[in-house]
PDB file of N, CA and C in Angstrom:
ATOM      1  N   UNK A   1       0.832  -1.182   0.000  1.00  0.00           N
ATOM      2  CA  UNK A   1       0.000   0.000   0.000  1.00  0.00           C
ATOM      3  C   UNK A   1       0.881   1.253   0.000  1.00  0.00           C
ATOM      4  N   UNK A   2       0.536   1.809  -0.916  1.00  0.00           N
ATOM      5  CA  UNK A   2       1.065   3.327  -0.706  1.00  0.00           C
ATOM      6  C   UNK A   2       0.929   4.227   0.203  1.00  0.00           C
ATOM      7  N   UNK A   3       2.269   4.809   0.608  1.00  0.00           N
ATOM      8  CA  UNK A   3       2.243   5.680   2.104  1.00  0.00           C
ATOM      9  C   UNK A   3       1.706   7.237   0.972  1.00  0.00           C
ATOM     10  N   UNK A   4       0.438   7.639   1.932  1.00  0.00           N
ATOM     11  CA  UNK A   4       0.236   8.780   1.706  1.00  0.00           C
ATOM     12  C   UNK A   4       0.900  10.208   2.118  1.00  0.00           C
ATOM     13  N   UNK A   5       1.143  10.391   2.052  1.00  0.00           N
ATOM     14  CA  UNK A   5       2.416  11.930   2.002  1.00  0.00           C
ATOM     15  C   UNK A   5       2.440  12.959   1.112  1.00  0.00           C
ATOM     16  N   UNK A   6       2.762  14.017   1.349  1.00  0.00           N
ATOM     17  CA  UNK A   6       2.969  14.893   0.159  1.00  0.00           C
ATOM     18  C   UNK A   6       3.978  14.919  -0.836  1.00  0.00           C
ATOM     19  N   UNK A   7       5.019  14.057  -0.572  1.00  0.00           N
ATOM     20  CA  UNK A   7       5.766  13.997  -1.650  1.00  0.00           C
ATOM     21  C   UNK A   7       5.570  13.043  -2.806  1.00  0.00           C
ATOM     22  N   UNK A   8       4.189  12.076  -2.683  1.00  0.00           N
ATOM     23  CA  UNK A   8       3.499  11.333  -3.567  1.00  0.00           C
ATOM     24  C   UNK A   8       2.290  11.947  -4.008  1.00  0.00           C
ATOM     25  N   UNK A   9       1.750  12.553  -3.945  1.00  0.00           N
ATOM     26  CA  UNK A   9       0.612  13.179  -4.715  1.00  0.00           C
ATOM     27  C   UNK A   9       0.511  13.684  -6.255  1.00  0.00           C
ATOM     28  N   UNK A  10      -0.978  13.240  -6.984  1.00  0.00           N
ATOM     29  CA  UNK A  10      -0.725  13.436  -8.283  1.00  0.00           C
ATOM     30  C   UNK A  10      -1.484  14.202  -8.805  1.00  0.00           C
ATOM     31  N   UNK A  11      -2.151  15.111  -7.925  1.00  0.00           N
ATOM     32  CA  UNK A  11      -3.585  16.257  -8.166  1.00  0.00           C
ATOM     33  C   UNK A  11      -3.469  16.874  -7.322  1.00  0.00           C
ATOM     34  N   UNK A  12      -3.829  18.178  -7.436  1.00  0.00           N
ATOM     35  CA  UNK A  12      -4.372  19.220  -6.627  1.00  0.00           C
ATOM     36  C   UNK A  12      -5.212  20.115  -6.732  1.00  0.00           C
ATOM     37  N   UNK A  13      -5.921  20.591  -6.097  1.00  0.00           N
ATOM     38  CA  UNK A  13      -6.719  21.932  -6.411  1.00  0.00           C
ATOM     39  C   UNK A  13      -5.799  23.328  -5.795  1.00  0.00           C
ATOM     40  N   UNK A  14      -6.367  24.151  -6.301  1.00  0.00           N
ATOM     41  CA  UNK A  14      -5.493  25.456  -5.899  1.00  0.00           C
ATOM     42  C   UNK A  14      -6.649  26.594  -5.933  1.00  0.00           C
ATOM     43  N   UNK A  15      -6.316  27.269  -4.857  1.00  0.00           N
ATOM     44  CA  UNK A  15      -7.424  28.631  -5.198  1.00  0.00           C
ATOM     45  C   UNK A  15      -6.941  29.673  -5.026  1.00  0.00           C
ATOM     46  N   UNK A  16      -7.446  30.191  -5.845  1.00  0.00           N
ATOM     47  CA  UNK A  16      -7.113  31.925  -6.739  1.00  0.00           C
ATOM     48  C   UNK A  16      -7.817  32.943  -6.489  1.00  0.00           C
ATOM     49  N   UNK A  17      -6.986  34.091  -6.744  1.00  0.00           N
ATOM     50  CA  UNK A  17      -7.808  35.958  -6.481  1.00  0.00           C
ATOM     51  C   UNK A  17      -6.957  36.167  -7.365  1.00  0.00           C
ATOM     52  N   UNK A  18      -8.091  37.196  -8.025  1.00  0.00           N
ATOM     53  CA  UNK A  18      -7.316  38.550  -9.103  1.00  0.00           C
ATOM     54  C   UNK A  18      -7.165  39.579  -8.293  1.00  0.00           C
ATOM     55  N   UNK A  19      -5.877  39.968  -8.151  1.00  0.00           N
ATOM     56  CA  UNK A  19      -5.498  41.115  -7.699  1.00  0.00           C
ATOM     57  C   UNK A  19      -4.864  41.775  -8.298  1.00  0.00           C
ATOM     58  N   UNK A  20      -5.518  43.174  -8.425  1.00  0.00           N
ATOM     59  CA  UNK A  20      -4.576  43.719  -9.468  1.00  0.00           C
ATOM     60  C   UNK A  20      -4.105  43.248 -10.948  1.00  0.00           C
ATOM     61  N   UNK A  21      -4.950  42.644 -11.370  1.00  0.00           N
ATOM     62  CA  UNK A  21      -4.961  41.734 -12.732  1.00  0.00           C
ATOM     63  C   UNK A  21      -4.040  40.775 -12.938  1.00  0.00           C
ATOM     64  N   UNK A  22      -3.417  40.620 -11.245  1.00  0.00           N
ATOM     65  CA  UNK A  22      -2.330  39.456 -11.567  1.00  0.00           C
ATOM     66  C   UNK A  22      -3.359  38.025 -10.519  1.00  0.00           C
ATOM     67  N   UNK A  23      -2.947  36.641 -11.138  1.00  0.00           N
ATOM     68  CA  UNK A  23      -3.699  35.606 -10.545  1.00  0.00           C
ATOM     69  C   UNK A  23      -2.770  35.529  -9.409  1.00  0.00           C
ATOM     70  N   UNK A  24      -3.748  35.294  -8.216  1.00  0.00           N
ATOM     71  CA  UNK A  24      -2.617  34.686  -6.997  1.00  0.00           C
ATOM     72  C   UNK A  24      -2.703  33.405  -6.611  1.00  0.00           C
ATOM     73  N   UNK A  25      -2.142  32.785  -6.137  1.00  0.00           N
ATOM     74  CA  UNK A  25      -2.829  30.944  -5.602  1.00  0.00           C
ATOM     75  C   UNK A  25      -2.407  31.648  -4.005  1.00  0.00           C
ATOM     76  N   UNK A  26      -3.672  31.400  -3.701  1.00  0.00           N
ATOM     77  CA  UNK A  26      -3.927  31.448  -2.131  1.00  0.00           C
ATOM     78  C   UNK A  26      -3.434  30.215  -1.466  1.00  0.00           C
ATOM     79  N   UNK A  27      -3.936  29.060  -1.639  1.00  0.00           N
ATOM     80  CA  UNK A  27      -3.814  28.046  -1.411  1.00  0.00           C
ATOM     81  C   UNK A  27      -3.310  26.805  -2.595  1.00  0.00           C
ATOM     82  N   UNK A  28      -3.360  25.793  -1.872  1.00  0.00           N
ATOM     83  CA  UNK A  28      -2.979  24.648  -2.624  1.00  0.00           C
ATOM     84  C   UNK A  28      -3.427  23.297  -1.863  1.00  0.00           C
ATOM     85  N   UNK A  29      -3.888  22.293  -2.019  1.00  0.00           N
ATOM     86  CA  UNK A  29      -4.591  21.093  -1.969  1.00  0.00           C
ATOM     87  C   UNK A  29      -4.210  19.805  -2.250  1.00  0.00           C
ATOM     88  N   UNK A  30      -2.991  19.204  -1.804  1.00  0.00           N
ATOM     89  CA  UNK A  30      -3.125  18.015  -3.113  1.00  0.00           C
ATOM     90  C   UNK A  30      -3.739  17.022  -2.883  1.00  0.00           C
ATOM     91  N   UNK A  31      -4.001  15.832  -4.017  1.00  0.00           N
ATOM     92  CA  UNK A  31      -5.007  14.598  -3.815  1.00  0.00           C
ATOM     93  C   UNK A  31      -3.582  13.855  -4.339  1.00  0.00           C
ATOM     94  N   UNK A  32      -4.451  12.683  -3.694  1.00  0.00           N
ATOM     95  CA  UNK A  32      -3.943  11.203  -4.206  1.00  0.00           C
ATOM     96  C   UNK A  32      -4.538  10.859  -5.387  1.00  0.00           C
ATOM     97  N   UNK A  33      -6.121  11.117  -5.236  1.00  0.00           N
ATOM     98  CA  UNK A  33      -6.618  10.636  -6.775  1.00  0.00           C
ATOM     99  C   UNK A  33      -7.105  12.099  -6.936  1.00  0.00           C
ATOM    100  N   UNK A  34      -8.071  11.780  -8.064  1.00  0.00           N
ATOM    101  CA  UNK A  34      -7.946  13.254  -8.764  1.00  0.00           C
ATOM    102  C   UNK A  34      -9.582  13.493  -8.116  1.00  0.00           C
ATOM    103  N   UNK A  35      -9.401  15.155  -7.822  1.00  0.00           N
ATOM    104  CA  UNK A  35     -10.476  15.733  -6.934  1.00  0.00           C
ATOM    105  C   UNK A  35     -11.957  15.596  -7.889  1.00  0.00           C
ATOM    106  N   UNK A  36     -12.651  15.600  -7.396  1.00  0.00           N
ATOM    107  CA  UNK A  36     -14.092  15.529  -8.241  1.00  0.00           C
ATOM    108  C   UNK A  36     -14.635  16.521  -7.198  1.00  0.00           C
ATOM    109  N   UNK A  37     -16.030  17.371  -7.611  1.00  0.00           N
ATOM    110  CA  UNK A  37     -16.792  18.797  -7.360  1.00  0.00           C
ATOM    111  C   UNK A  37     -16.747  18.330  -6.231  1.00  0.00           C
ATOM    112  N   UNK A  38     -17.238  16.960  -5.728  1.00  0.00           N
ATOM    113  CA  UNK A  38     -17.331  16.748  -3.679  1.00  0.00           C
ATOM    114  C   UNK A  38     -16.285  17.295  -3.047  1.00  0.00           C
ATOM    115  N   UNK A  39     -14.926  17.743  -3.189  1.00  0.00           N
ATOM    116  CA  UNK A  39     -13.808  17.692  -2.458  1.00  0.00           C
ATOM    117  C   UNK A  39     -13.874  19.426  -3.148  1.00  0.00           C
ATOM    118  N   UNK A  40     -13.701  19.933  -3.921  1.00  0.00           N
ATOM    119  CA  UNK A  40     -13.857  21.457  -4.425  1.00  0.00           C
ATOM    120  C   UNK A  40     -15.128  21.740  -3.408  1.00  0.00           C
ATOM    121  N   UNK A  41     -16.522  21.205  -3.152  1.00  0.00           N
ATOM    122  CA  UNK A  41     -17.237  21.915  -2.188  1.00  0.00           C
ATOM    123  C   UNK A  41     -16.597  21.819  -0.686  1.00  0.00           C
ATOM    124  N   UNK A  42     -16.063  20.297  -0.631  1.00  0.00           N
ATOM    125  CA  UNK A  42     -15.964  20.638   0.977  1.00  0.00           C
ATOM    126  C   UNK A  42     -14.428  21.655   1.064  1.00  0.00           C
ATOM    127  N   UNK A  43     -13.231  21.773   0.392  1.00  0.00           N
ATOM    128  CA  UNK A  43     -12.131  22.418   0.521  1.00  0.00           C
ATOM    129  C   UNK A  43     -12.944  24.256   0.732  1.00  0.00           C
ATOM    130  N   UNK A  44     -14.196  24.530  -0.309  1.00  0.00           N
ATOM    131  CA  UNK A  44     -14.400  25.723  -0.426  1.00  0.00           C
ATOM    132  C   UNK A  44     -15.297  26.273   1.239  1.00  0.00           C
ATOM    133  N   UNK A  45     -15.711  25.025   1.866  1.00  0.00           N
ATOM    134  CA  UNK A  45     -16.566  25.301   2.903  1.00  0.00           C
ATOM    135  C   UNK A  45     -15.560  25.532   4.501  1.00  0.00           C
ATOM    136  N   UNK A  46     -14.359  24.005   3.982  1.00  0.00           N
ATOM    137  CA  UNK A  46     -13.676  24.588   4.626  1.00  0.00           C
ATOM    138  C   UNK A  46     -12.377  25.636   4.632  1.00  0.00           C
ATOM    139  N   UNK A  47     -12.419  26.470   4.054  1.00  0.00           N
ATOM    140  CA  UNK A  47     -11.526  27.706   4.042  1.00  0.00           C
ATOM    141  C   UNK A  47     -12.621  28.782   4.157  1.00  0.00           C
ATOM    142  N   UNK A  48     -13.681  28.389   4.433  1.00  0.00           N
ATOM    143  CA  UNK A  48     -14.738  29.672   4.341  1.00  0.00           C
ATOM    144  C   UNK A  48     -14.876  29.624   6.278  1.00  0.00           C
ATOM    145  N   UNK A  49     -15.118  28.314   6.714  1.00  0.00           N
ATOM    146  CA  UNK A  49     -15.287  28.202   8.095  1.00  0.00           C
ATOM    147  C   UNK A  49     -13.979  28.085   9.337  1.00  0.00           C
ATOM    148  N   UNK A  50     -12.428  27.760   8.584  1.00  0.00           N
ATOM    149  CA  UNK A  50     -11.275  27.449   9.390  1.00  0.00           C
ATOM    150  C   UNK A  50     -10.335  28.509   9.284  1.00  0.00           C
ATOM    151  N   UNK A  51     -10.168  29.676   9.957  1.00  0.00           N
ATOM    152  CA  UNK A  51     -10.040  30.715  10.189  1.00  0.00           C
ATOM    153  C   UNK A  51      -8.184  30.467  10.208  1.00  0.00           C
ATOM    154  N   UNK A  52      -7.978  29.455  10.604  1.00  0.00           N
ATOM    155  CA  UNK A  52      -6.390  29.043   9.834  1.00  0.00           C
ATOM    156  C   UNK A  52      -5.858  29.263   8.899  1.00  0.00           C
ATOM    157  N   UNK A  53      -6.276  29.336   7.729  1.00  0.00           N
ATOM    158  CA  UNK A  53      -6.100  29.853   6.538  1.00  0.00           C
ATOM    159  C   UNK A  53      -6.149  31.411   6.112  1.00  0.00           C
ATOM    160  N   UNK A  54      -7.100  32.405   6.635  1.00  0.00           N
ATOM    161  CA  UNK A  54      -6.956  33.327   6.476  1.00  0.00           C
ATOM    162  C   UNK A  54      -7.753  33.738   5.294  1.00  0.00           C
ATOM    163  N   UNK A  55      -8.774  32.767   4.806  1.00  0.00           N
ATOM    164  CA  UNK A  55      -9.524  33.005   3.772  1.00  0.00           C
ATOM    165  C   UNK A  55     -11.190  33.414   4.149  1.00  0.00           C
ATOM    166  N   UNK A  56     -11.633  33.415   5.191  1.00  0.00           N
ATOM    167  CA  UNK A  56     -12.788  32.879   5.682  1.00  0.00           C
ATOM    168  C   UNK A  56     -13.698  34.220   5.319  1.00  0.00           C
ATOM    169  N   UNK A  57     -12.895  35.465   5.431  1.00  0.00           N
ATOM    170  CA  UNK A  57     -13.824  36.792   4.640  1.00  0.00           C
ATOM    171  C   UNK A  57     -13.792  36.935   2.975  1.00  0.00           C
ATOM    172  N   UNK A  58     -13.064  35.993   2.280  1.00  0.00           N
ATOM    173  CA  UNK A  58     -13.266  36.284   1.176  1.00  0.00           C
ATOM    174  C   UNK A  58     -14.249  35.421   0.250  1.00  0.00           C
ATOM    175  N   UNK A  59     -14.860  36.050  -0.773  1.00  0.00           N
ATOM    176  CA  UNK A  59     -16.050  35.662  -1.492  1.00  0.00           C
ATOM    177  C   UNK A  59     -15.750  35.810  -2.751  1.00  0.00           C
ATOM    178  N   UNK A  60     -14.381  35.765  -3.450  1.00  0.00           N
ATOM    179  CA  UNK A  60     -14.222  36.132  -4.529  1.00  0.00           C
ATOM    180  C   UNK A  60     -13.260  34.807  -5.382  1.00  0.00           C
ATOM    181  N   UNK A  61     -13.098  33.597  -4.589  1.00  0.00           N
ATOM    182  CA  UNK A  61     -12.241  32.920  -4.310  1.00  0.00           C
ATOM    183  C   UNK A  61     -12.098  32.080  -5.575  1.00  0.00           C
ATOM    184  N   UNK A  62     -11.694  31.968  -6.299  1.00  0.00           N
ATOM    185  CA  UNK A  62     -12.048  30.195  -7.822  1.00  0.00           C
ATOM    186  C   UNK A  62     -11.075  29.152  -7.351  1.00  0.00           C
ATOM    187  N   UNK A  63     -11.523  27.962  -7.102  1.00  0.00           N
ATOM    188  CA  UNK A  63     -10.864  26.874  -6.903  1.00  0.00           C
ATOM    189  C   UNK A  63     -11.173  25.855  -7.920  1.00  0.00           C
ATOM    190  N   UNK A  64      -9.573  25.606  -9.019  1.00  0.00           N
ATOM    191  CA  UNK A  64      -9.729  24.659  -9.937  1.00  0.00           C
ATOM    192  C   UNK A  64      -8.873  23.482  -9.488  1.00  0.00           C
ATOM    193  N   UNK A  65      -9.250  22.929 -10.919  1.00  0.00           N
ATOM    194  CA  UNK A  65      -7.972  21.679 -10.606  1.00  0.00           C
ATOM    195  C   UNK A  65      -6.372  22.208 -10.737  1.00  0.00           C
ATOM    196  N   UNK A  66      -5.385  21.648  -9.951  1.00  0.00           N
ATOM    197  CA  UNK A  66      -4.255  22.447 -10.228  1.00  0.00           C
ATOM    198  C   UNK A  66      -3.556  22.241 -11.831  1.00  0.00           C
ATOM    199  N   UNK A  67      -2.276  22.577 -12.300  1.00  0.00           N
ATOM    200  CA  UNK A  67      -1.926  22.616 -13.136  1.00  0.00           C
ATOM    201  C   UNK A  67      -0.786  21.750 -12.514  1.00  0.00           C
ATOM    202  N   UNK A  68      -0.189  20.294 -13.711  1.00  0.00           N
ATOM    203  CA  UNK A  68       0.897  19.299 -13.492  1.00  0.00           C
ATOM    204  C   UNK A  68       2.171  20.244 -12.572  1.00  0.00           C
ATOM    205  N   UNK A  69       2.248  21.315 -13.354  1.00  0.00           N
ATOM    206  CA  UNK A  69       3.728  22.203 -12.906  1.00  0.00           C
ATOM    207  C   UNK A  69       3.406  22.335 -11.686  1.00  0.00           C
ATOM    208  N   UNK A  70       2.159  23.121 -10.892  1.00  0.00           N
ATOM    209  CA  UNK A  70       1.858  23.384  -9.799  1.00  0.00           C
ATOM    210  C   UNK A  70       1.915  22.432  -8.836  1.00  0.00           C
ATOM    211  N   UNK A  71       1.290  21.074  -8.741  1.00  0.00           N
ATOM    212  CA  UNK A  71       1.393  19.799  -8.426  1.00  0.00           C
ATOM    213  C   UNK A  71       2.846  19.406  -7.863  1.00  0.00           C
ATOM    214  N   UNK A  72       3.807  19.954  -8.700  1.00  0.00           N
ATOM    215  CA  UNK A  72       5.036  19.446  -9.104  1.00  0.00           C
ATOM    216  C   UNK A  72       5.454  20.391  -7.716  1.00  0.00           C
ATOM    217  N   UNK A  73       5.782  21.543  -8.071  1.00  0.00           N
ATOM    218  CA  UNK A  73       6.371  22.014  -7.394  1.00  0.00           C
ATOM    219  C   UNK A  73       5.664  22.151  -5.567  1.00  0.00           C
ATOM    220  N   UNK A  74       4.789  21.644  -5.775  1.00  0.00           N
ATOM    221  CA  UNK A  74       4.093  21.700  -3.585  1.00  0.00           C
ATOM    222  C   UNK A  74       4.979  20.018  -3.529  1.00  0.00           C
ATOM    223  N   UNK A  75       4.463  18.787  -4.311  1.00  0.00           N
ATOM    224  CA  UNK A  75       4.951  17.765  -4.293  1.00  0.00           C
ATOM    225  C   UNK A  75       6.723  18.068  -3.932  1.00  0.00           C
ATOM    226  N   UNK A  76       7.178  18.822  -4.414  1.00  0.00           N
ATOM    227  CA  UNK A  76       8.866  18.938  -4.187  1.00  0.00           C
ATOM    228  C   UNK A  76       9.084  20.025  -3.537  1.00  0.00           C
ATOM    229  N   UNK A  77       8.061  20.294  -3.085  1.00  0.00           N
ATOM    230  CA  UNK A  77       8.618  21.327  -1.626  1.00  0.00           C
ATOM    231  C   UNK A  77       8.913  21.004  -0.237  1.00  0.00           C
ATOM    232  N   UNK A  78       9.628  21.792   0.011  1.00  0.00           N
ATOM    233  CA  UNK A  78      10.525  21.018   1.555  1.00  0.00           C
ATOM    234  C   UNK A  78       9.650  20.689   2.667  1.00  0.00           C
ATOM    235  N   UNK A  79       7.947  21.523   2.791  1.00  0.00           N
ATOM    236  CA  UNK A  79       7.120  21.262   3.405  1.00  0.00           C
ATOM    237  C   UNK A  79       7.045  19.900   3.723  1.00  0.00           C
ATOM    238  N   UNK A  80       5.898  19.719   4.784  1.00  0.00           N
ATOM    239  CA  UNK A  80       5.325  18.134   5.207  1.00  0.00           C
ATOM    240  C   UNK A  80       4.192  17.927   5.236  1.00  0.00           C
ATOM    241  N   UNK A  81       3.606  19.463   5.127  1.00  0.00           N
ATOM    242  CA  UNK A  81       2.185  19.133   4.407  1.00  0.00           C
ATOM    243  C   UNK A  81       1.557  19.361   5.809  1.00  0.00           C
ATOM    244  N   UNK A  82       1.969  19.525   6.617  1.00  0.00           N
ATOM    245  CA  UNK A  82       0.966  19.857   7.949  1.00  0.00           C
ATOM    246  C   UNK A  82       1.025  21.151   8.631  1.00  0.00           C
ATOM    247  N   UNK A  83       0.003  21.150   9.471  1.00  0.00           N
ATOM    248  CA  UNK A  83       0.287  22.384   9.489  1.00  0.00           C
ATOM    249  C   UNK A  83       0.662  23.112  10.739  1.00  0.00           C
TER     250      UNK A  83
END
């Protein structure tokens, strides 16, 4: 069985603000398998309700699927994924 970790992950979601006409990634998400709308509602409910994040006043938020590069680089970041 595969150890779940962040340095194995092959999806993510990421969520975004236009600021200033530049995109920002607020966050980042990764999956093991690939996210379907159930996991985009509960990620969006929880960053709206877990005041940890620092997202919980904003209403302007788009959360897609991430992009391979994006994936790539949280997957090879020195992080551990907790928080």
């Amino acid at each position: 069985m595969e150890t779940k970790n962040l340095s194995n992950i092959k999806h993510g979601l990421i969520v975004t603000e236009m600021i200033d006409d530049e995109l920002h990634i607020l966050h980042f998400c990764g999956y093991w398998d690939y996210p379907n709308e159930d996991d985009i509602i509960d990620l969006r409910r929880e960053l709206k309700e877990d005041k940890f994040f620092g997202l919980t006043e904003k209403d302007n938020l788009e959360i897609t699927i991430a992009p391979l590069e994006i994936v790539n680089y949280f997957k090879n970041s020195k992080t551990d994924g907790k928080r």
